[in-house]
Protein backbone atom coordinates (compact mmCIF):
# COMPACT_ATOMS: atom_id res chain seq x y z
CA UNK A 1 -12.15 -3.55 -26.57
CA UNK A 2 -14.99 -6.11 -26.21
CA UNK A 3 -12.13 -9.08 -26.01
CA UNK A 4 -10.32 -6.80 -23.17
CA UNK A 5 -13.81 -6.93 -21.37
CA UNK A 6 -14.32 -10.19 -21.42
CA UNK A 7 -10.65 -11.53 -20.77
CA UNK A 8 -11.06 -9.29 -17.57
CA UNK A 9 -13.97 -10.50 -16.78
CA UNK A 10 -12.74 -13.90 -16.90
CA UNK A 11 -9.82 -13.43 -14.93
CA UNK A 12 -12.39 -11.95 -12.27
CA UNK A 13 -14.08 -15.04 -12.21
CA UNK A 14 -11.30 -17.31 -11.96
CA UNK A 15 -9.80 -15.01 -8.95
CA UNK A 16 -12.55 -13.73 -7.08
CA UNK A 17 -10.14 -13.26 -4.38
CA UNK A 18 -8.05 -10.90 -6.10
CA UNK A 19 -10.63 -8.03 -6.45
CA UNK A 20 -9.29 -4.45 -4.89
CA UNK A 21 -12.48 -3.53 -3.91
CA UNK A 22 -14.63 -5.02 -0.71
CA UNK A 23 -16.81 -1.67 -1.10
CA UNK A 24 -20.96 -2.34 -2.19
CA UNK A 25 -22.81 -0.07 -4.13
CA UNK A 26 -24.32 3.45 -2.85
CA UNK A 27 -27.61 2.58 -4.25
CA UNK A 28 -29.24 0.03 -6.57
CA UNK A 29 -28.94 0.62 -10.41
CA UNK A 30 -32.10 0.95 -12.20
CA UNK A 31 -32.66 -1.05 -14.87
CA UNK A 32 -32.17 1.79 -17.72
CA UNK A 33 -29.08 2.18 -15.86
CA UNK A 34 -27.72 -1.44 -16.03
CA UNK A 35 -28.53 -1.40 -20.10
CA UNK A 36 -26.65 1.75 -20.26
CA UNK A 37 -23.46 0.11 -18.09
CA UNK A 38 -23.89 -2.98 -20.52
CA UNK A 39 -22.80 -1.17 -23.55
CA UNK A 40 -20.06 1.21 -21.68
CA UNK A 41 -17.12 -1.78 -22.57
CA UNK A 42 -17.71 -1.65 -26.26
CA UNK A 43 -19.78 1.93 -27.01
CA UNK A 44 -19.09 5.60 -27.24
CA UNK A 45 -22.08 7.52 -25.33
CA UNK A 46 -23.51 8.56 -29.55
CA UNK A 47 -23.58 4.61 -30.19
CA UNK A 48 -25.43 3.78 -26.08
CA UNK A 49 -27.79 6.50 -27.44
CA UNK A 50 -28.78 5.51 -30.69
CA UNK A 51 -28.56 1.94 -29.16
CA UNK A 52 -31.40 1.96 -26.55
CA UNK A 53 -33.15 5.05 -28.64
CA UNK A 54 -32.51 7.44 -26.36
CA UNK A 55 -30.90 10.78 -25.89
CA UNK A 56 -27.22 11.66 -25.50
CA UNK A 57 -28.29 13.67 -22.48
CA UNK A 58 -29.85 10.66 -21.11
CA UNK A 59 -26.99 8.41 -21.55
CA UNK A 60 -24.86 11.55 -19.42
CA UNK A 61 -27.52 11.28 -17.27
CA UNK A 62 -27.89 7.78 -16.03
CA UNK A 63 -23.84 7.45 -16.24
CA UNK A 64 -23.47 10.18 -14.02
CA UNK A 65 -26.00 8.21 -11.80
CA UNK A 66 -23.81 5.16 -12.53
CA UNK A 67 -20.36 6.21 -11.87
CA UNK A 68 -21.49 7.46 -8.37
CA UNK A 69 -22.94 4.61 -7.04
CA UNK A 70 -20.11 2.91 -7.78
CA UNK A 71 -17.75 4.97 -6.41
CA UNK A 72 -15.94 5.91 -9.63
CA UNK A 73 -14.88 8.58 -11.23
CA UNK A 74 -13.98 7.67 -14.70
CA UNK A 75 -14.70 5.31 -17.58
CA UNK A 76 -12.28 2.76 -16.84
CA UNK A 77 -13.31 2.86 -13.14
CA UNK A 78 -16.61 2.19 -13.42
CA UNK A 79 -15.70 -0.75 -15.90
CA UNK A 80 -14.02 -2.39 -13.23
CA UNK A 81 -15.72 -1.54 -10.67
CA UNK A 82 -19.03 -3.28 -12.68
CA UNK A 83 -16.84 -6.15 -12.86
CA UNK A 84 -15.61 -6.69 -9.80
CA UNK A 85 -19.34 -6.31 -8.73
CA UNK A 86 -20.42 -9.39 -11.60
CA UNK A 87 -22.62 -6.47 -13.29
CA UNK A 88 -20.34 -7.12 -16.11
């Protein structure tokens, strides 16, 4: 999964042109929310938890927060969405 991340994220680089998406973010993402996004590529939401010592319901929490400011509505979504964005 990580190598899928980062091959995407490369071919976002190389193409910035190519990205779907002209939209901005609703809001600014904290930054317990951008740690949280950092480890959505490569973690299940038990692993972000024990990762940054927090709770499961935290990690629900600030990726609910996450996946509406930008605009998504599902795992992959936001993953591209982060990329497309260069938060990833």
């Amino acid at each position: 999964m990580a190598q899928l991340v980062c091959a995407a994220v490369e071919v976002r680089a190389a193409h910035p042109d190519a990205t779907r998406s002209g939209r901005l973010l609703t809001g600014h993402l904290t930054p317990a929310e951008r740690r949280v996004l950092k480890l959505l590529p490569t973690s299940t939401y038990p692993q972000i938890a024990a990762t940054l010592f927090i709770s499961y319901g935290t990690v629900k929490t600030h990726l609910r927060s996450v996946y509406h400011k930008l605009g998504a509505a599902t795992r992959s979504e936001a993953i591209e969405r982060a990329v497309d964005l260069r938060l990833l």
